[in-house]
PDB file of N, CA and C in Angstrom:
ATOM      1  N   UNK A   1      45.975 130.256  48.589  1.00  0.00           N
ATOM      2  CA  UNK A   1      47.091 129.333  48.469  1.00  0.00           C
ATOM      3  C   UNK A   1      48.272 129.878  49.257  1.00  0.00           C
ATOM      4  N   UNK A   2      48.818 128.603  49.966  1.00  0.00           N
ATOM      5  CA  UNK A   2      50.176 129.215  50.979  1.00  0.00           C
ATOM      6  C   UNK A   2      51.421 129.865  49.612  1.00  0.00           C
ATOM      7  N   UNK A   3      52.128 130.539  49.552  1.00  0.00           N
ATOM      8  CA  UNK A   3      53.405 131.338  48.744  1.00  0.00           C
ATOM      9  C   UNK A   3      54.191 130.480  48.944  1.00  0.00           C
ATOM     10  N   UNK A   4      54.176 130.326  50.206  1.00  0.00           N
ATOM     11  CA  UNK A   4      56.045 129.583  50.681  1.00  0.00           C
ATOM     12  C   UNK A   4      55.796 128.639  51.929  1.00  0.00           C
ATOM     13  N   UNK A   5      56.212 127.611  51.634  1.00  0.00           N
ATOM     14  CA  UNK A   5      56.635 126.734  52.660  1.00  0.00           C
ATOM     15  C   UNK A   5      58.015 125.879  52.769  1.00  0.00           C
ATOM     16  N   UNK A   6      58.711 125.704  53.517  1.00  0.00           N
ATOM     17  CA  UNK A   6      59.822 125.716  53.903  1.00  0.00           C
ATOM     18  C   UNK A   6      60.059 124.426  54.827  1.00  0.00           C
ATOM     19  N   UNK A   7      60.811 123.350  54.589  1.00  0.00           N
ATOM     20  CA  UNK A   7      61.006 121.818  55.135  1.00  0.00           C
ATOM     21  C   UNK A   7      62.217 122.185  55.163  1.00  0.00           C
ATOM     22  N   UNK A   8      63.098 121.608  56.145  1.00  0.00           N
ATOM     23  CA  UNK A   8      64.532 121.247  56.052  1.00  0.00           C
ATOM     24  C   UNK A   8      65.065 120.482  57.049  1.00  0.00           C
ATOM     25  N   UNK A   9      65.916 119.323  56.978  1.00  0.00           N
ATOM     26  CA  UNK A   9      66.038 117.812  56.921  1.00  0.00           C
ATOM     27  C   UNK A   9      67.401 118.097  57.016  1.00  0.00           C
ATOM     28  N   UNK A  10      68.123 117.601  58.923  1.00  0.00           N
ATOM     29  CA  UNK A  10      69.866 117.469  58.964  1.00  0.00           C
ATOM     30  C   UNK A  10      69.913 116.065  58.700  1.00  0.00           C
ATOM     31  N   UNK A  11      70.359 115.849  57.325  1.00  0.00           N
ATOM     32  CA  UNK A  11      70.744 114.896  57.286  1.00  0.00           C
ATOM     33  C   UNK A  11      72.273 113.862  58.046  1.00  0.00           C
ATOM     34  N   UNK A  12      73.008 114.932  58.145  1.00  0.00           N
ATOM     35  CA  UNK A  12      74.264 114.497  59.092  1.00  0.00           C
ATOM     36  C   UNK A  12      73.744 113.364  59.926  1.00  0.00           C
ATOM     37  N   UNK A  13      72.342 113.890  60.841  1.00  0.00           N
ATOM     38  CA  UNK A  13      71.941 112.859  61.392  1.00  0.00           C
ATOM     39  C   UNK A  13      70.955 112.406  61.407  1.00  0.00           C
ATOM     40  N   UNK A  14      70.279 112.810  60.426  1.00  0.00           N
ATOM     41  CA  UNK A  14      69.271 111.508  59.857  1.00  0.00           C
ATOM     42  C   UNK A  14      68.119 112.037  60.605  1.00  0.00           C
ATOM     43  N   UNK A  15      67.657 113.467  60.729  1.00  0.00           N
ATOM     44  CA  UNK A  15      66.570 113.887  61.348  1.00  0.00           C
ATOM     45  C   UNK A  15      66.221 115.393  60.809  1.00  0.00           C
ATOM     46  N   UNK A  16      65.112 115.579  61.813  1.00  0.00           N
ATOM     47  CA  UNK A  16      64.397 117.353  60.702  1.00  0.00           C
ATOM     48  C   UNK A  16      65.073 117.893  61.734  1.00  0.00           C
ATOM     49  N   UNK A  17      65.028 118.722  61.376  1.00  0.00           N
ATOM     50  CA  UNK A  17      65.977 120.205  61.712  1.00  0.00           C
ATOM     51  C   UNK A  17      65.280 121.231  63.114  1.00  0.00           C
ATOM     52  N   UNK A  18      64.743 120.153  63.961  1.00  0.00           N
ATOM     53  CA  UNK A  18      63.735 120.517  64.900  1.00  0.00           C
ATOM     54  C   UNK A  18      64.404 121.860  65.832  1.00  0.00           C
ATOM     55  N   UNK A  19      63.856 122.885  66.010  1.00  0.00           N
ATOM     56  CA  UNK A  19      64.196 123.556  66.563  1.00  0.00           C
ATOM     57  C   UNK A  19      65.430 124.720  65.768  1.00  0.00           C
ATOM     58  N   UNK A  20      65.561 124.700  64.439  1.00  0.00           N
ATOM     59  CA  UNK A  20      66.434 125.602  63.618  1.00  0.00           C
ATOM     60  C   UNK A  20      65.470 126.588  63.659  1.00  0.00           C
ATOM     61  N   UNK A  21      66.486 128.151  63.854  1.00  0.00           N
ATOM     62  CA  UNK A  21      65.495 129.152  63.697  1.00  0.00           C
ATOM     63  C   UNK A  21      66.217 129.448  62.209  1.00  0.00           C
ATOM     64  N   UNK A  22      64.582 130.262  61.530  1.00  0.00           N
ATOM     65  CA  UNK A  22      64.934 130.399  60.084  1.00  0.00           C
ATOM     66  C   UNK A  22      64.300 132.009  60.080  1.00  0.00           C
ATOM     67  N   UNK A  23      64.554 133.084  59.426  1.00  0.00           N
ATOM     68  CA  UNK A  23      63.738 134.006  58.727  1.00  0.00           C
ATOM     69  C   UNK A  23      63.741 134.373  57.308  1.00  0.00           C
ATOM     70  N   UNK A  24      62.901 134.738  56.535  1.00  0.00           N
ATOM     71  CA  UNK A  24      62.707 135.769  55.643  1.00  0.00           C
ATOM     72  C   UNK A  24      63.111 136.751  55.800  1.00  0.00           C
ATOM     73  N   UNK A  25      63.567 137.246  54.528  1.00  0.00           N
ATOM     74  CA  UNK A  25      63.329 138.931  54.227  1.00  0.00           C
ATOM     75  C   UNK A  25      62.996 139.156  52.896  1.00  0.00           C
ATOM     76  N   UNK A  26      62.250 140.157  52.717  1.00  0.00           N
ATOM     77  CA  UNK A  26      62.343 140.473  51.049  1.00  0.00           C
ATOM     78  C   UNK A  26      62.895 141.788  50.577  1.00  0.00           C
ATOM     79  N   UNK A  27      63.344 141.863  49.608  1.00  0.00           N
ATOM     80  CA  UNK A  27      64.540 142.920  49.420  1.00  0.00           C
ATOM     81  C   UNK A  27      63.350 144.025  48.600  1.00  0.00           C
ATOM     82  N   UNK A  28      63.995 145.491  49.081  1.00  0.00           N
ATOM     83  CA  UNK A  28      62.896 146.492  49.316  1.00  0.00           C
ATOM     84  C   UNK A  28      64.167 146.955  48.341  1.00  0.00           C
ATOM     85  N   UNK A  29      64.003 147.270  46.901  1.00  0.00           N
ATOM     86  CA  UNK A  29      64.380 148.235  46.094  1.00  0.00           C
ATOM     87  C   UNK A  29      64.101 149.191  45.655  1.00  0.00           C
ATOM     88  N   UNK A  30      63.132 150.351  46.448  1.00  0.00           N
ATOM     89  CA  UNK A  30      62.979 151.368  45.558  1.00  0.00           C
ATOM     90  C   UNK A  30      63.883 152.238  46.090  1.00  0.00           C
ATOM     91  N   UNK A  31      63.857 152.938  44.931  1.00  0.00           N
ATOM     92  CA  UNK A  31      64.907 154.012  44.923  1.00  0.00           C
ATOM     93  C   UNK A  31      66.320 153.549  44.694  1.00  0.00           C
ATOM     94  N   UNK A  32      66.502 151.976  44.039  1.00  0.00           N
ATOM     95  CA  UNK A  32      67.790 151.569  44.316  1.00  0.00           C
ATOM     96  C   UNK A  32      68.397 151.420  45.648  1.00  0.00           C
ATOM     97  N   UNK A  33      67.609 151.562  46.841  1.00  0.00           N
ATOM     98  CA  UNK A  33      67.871 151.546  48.394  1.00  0.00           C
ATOM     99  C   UNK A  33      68.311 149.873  48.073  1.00  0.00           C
ATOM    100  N   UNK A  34      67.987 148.737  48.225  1.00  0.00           N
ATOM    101  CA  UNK A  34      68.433 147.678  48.193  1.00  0.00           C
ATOM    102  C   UNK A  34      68.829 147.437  49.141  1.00  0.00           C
ATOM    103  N   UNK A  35      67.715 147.582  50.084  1.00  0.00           N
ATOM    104  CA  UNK A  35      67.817 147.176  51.678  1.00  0.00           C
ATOM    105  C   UNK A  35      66.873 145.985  51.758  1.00  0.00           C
ATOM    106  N   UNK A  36      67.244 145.037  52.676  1.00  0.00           N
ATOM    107  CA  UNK A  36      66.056 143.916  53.099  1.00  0.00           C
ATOM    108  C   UNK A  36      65.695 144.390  54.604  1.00  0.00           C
ATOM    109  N   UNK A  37      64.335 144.151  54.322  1.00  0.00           N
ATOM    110  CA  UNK A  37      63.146 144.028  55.036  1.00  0.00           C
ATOM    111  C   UNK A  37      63.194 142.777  55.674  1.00  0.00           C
ATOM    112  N   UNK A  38      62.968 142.290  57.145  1.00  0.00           N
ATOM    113  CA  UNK A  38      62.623 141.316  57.747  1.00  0.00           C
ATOM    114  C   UNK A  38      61.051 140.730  57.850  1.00  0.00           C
ATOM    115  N   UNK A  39      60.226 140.101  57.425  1.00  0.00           N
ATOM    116  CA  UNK A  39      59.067 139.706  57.162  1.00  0.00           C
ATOM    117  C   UNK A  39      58.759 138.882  57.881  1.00  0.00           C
ATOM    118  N   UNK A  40      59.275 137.843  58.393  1.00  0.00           N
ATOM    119  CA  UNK A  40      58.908 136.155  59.023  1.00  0.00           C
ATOM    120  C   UNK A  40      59.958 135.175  59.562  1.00  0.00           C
ATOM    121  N   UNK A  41      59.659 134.925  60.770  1.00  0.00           N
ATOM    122  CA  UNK A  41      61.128 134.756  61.481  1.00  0.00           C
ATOM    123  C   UNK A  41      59.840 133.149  62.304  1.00  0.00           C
ATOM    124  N   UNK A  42      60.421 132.267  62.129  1.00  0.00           N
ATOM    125  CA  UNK A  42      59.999 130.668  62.846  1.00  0.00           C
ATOM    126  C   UNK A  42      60.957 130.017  63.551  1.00  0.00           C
ATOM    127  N   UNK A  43      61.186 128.295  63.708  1.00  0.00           N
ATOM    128  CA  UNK A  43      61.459 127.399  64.169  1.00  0.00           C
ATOM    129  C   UNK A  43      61.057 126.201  63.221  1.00  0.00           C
ATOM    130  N   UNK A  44      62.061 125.486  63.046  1.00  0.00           N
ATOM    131  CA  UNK A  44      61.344 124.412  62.523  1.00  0.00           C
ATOM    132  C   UNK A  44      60.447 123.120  63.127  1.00  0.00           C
ATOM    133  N   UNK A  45      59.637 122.892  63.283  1.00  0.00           N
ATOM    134  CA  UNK A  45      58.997 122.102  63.804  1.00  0.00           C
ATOM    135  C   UNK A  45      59.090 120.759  64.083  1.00  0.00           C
ATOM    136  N   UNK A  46      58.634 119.599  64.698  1.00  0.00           N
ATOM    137  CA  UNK A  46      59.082 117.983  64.633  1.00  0.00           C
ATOM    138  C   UNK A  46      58.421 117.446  63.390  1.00  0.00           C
ATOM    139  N   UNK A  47      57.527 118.247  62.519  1.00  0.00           N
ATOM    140  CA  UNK A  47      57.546 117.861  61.556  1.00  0.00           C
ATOM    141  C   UNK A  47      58.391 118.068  59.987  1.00  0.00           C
ATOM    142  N   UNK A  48      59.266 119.167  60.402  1.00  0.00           N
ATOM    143  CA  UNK A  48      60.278 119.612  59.534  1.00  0.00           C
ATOM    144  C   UNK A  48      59.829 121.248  58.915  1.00  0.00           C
ATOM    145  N   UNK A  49      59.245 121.021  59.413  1.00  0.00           N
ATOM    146  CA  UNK A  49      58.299 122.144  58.783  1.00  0.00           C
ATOM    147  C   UNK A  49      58.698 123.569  59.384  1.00  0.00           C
ATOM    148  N   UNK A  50      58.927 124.941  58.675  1.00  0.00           N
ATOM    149  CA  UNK A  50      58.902 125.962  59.401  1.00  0.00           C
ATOM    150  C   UNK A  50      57.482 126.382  59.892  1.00  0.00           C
ATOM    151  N   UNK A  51      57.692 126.354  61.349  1.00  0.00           N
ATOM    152  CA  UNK A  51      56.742 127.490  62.000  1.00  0.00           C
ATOM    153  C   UNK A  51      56.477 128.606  61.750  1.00  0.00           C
ATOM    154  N   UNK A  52      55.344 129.413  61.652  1.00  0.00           N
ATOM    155  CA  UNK A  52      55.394 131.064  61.733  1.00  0.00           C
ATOM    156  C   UNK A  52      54.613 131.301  60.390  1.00  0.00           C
ATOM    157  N   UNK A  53      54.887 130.664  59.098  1.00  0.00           N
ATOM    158  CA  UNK A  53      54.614 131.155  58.170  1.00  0.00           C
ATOM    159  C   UNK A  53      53.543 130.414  57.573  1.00  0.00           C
ATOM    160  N   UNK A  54      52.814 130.012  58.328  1.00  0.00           N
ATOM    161  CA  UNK A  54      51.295 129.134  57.601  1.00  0.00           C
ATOM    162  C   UNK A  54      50.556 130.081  57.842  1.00  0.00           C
ATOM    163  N   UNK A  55      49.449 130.821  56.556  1.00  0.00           N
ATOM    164  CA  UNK A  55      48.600 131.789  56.774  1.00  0.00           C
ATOM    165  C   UNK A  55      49.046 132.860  57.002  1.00  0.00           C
ATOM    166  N   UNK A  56      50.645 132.810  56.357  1.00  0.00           N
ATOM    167  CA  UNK A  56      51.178 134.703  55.970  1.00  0.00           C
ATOM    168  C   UNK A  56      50.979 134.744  54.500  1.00  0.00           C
ATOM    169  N   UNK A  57      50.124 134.700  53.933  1.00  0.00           N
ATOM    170  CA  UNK A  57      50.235 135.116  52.933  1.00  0.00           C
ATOM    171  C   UNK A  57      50.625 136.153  52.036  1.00  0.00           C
ATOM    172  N   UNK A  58      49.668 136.777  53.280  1.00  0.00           N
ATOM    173  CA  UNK A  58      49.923 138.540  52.339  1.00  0.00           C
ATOM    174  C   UNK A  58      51.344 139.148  52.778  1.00  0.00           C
ATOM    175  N   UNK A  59      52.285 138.009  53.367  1.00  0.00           N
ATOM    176  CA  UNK A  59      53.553 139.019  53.713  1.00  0.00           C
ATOM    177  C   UNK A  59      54.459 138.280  52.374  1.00  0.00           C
ATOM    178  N   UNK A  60      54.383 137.901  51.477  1.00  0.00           N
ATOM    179  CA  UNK A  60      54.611 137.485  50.294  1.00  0.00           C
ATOM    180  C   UNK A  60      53.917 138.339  48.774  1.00  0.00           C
ATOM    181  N   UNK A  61      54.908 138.958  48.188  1.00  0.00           N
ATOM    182  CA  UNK A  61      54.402 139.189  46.692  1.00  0.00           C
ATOM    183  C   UNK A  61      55.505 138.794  45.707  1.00  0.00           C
ATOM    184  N   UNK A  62      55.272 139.563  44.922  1.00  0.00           N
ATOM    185  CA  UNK A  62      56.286 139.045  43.658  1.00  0.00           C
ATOM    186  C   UNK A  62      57.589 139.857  43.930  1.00  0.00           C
ATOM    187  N   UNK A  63      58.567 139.205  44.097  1.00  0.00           N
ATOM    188  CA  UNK A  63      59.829 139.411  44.509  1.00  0.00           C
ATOM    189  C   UNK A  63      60.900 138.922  44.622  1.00  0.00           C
ATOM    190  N   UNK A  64      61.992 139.262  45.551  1.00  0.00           N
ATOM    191  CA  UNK A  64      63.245 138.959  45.818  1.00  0.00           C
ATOM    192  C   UNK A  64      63.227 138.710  47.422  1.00  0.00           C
ATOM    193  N   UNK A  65      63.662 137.334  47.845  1.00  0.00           N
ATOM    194  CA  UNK A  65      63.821 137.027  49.189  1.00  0.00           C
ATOM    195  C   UNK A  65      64.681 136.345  49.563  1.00  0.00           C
ATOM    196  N   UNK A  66      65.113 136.104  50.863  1.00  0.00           N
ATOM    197  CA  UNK A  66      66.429 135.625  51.570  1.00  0.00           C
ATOM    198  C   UNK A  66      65.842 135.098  52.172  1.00  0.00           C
ATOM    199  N   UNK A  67      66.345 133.529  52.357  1.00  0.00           N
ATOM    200  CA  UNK A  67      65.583 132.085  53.743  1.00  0.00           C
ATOM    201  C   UNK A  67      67.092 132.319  54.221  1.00  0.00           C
ATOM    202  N   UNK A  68      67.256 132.730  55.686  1.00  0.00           N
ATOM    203  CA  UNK A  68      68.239 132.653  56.184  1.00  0.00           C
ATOM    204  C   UNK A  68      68.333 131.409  57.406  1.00  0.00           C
ATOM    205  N   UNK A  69      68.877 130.532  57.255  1.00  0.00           N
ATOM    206  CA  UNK A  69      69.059 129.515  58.433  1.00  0.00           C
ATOM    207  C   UNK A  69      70.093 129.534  59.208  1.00  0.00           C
ATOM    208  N   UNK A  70      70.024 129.566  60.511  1.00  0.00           N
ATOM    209  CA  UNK A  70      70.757 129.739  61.372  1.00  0.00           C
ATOM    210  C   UNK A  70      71.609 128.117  61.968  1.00  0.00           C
ATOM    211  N   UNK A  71      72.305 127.885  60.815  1.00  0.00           N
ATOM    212  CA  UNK A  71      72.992 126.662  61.002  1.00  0.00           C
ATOM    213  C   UNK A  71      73.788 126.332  62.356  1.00  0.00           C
ATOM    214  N   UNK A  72      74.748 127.351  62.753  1.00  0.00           N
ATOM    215  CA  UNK A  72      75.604 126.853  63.573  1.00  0.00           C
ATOM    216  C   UNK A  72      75.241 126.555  65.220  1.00  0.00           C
ATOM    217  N   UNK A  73      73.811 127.933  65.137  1.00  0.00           N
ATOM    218  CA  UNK A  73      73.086 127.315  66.618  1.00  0.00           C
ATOM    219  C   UNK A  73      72.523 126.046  66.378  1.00  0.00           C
ATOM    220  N   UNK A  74      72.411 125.908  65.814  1.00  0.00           N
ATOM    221  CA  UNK A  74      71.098 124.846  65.022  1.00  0.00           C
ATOM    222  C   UNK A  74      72.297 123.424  66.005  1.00  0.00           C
ATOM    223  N   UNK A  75      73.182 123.294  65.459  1.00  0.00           N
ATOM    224  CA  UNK A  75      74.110 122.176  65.808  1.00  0.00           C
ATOM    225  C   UNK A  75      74.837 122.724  66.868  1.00  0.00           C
ATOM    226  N   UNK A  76      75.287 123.761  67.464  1.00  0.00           N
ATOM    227  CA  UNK A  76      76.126 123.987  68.560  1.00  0.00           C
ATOM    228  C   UNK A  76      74.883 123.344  70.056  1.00  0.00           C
ATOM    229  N   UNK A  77      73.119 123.613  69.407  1.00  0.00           N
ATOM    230  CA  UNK A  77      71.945 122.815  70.672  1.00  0.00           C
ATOM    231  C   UNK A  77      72.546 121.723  70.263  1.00  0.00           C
ATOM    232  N   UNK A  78      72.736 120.892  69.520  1.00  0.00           N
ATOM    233  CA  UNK A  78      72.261 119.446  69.463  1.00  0.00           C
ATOM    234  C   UNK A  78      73.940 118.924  69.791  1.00  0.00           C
ATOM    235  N   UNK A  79      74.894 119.597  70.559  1.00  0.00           N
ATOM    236  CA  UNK A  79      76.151 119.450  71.145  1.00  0.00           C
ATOM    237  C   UNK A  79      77.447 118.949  69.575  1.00  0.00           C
ATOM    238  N   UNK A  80      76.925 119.086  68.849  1.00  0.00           N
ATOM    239  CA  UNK A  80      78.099 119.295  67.691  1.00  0.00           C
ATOM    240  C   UNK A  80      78.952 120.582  67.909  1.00  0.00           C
ATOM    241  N   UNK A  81      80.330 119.563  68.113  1.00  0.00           N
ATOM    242  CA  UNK A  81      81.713 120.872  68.069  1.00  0.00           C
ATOM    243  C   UNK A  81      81.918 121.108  66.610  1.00  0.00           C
ATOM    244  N   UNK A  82      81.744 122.490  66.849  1.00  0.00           N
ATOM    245  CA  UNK A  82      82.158 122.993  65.334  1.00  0.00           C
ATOM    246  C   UNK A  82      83.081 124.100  65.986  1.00  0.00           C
ATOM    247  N   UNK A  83      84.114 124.215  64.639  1.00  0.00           N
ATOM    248  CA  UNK A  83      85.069 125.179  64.639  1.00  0.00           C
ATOM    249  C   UNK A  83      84.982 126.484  64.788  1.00  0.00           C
ATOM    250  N   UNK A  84      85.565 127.573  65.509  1.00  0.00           N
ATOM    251  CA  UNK A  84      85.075 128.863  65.837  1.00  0.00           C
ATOM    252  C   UNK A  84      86.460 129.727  64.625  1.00  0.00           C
ATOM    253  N   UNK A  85      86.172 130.529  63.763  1.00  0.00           N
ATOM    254  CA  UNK A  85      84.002 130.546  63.474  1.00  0.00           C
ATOM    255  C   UNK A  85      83.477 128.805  63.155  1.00  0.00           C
ATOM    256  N   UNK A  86      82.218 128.344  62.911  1.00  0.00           N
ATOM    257  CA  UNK A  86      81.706 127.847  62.606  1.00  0.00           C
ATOM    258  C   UNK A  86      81.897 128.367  60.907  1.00  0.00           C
ATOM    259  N   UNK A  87      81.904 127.014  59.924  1.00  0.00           N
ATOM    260  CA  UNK A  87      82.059 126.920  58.784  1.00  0.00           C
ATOM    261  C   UNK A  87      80.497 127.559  58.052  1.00  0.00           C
ATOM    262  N   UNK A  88      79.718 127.560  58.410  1.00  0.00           N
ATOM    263  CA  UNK A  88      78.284 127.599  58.055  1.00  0.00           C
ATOM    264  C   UNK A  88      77.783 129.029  59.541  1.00  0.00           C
ATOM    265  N   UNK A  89      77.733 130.115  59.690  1.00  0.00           N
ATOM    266  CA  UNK A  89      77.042 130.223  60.748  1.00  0.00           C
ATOM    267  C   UNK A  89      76.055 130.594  60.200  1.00  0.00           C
ATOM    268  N   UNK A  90      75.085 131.506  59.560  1.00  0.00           N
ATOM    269  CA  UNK A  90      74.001 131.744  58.932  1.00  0.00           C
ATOM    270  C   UNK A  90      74.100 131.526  57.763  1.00  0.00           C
ATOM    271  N   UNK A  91      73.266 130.741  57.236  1.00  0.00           N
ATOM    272  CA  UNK A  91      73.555 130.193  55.698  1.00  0.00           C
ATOM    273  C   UNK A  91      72.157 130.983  54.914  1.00  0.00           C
ATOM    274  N   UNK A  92      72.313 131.829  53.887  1.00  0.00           N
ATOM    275  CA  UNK A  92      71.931 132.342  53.121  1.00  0.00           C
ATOM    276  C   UNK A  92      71.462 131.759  51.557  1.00  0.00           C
ATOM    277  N   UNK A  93      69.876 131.523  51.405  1.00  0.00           N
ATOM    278  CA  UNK A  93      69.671 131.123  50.356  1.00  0.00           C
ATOM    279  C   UNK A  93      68.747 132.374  49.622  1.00  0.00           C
ATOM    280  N   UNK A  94      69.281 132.916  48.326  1.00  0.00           N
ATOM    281  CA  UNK A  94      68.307 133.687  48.057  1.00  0.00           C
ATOM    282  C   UNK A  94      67.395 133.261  46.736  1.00  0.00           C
ATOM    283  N   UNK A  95      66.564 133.577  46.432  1.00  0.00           N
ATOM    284  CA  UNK A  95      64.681 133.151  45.822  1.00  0.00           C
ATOM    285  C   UNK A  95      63.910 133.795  45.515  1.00  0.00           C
ATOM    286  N   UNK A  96      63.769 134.190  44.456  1.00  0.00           N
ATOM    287  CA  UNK A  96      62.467 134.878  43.835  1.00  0.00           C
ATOM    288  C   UNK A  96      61.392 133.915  43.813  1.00  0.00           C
ATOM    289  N   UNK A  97      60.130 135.270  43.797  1.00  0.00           N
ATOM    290  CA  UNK A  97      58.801 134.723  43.346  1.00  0.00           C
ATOM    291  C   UNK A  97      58.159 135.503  42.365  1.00  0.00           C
ATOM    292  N   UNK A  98      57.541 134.864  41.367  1.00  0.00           N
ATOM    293  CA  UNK A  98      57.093 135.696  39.912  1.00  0.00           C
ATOM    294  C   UNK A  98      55.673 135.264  39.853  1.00  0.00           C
ATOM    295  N   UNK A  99      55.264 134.300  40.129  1.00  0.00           N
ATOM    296  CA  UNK A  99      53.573 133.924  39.711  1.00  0.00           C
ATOM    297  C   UNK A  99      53.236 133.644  41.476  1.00  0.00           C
ATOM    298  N   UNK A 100      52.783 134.660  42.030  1.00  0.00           N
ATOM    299  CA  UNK A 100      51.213 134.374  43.723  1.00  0.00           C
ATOM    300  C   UNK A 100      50.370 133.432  43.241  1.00  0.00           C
ATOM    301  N   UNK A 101      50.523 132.858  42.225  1.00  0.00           N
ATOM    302  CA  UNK A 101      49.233 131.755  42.149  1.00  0.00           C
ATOM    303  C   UNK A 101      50.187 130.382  41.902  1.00  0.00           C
ATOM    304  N   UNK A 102      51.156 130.142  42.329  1.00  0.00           N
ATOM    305  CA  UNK A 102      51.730 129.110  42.681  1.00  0.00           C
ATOM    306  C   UNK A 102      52.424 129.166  43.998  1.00  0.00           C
ATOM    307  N   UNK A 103      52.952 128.054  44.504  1.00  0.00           N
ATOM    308  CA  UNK A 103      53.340 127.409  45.528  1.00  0.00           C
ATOM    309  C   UNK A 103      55.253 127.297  45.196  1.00  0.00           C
ATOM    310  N   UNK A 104      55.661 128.181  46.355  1.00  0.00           N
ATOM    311  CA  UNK A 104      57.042 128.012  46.092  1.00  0.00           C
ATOM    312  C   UNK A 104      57.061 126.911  47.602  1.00  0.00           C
ATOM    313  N   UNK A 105      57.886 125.574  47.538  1.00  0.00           N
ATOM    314  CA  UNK A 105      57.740 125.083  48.475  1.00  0.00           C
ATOM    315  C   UNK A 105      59.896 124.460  48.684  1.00  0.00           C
ATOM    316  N   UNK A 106      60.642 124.983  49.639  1.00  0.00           N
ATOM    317  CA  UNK A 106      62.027 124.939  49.505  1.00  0.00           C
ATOM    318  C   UNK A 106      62.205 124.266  50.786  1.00  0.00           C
ATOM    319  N   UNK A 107      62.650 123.055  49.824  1.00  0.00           N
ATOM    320  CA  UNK A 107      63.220 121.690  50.657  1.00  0.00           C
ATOM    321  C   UNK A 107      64.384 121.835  51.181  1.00  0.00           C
ATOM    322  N   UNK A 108      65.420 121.847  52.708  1.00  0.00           N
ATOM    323  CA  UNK A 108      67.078 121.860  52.137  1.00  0.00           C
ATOM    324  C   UNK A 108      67.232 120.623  53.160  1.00  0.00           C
ATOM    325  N   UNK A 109      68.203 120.390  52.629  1.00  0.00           N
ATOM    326  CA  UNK A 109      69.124 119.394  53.425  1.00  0.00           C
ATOM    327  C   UNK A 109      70.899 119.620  53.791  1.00  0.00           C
ATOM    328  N   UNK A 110      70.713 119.600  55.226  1.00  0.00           N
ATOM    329  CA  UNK A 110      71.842 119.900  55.368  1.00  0.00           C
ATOM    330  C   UNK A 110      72.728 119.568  56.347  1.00  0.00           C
ATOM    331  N   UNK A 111      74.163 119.926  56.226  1.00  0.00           N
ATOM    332  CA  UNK A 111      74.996 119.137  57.521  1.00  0.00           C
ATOM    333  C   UNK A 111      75.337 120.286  58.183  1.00  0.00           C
ATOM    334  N   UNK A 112      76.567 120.154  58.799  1.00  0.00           N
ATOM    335  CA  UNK A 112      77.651 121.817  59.463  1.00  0.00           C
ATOM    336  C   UNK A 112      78.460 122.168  58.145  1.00  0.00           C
ATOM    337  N   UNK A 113      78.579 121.370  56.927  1.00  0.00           N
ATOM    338  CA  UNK A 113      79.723 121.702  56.332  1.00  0.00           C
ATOM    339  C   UNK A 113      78.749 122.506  54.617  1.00  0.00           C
ATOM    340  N   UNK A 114      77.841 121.613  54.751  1.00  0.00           N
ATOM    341  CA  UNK A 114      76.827 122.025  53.234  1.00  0.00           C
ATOM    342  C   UNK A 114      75.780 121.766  53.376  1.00  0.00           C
ATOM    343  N   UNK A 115      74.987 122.215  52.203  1.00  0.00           N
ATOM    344  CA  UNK A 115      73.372 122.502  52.102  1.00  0.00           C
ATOM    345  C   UNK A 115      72.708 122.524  50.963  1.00  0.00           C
ATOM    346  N   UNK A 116      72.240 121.887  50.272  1.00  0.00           N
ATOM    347  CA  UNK A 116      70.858 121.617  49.489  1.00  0.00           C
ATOM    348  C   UNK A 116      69.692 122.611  49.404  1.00  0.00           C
ATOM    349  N   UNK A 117      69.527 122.982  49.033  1.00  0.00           N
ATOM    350  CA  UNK A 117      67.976 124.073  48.475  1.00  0.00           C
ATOM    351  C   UNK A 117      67.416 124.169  46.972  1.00  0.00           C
ATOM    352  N   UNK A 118      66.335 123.611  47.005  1.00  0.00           N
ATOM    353  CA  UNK A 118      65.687 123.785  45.317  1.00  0.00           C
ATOM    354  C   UNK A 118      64.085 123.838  45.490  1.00  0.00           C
ATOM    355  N   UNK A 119      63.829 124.709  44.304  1.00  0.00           N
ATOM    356  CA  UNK A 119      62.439 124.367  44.572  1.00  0.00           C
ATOM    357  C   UNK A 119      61.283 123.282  44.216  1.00  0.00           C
ATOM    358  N   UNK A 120      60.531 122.595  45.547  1.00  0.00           N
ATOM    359  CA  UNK A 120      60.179 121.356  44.878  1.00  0.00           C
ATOM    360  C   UNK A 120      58.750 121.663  45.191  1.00  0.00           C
ATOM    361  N   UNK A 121      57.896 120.361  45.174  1.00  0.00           N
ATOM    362  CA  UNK A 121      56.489 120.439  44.808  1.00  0.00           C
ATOM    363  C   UNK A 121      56.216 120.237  46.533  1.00  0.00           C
ATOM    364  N   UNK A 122      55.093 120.376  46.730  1.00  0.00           N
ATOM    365  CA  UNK A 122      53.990 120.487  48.558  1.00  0.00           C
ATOM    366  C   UNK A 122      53.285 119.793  47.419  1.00  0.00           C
TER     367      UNK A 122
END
């Protein structure tokens, strides 16, 4: 079974998020170090879908992780002026996983200004 799959939908304009780069990390606590690890780095696809992470399974266990989306390139390609800084430049969602025998599947929706993330059903 896939761990994680990842959709996300600019709604601003009414389309998937084609071409947003997104990564993982999962946060490496031993020793109280509480450093993140980089794991899985994609694109979102014309189907909304992140690239990269179909058939990573095993780079997923029970843990603590960061979907980082790279909002402000995301809209500075698609010629949206945004304010320097940009209000959003990497937008940070963080997510545990407790049961590998389910399906974490994280929908977001989003503009330049906000963002949506929950976990829903694949």
């Amino acid at each position: 079974m896939q761990a994680v799959s990842i959709h996300i939908v600019d709604v601003a304009n009414g389309v998937v998020a084609t071409g947003m780069r997104v990564e993982i990390a999962r946060l490496d606590d031993t020793n109280g170090s509480g450093t993140w690890t980089d794991i899985v780095a994609g694109t979102v696809g014309r189907n909304g879908v992140v690239d990269g992470i179909e058939g990573r399974e095993r780079l997923f266990d029970i843990g603590v992780y960061e979907l980082r989306l790279h909002v402000a390139d995301y809209y500075g390609a698609r010629g949206t002026v945004l304010p320097q800084p940009a209000f959003m430049e990497v937008q940070t969602f963080r997510f545990g996983i407790a049961d590998l025998s389910q399906h974490y599947h994280l929908p977001v929706k989003l503009t330049p200004w906000g963002l949506s993330c929950f976990r829903g059903a694949a």
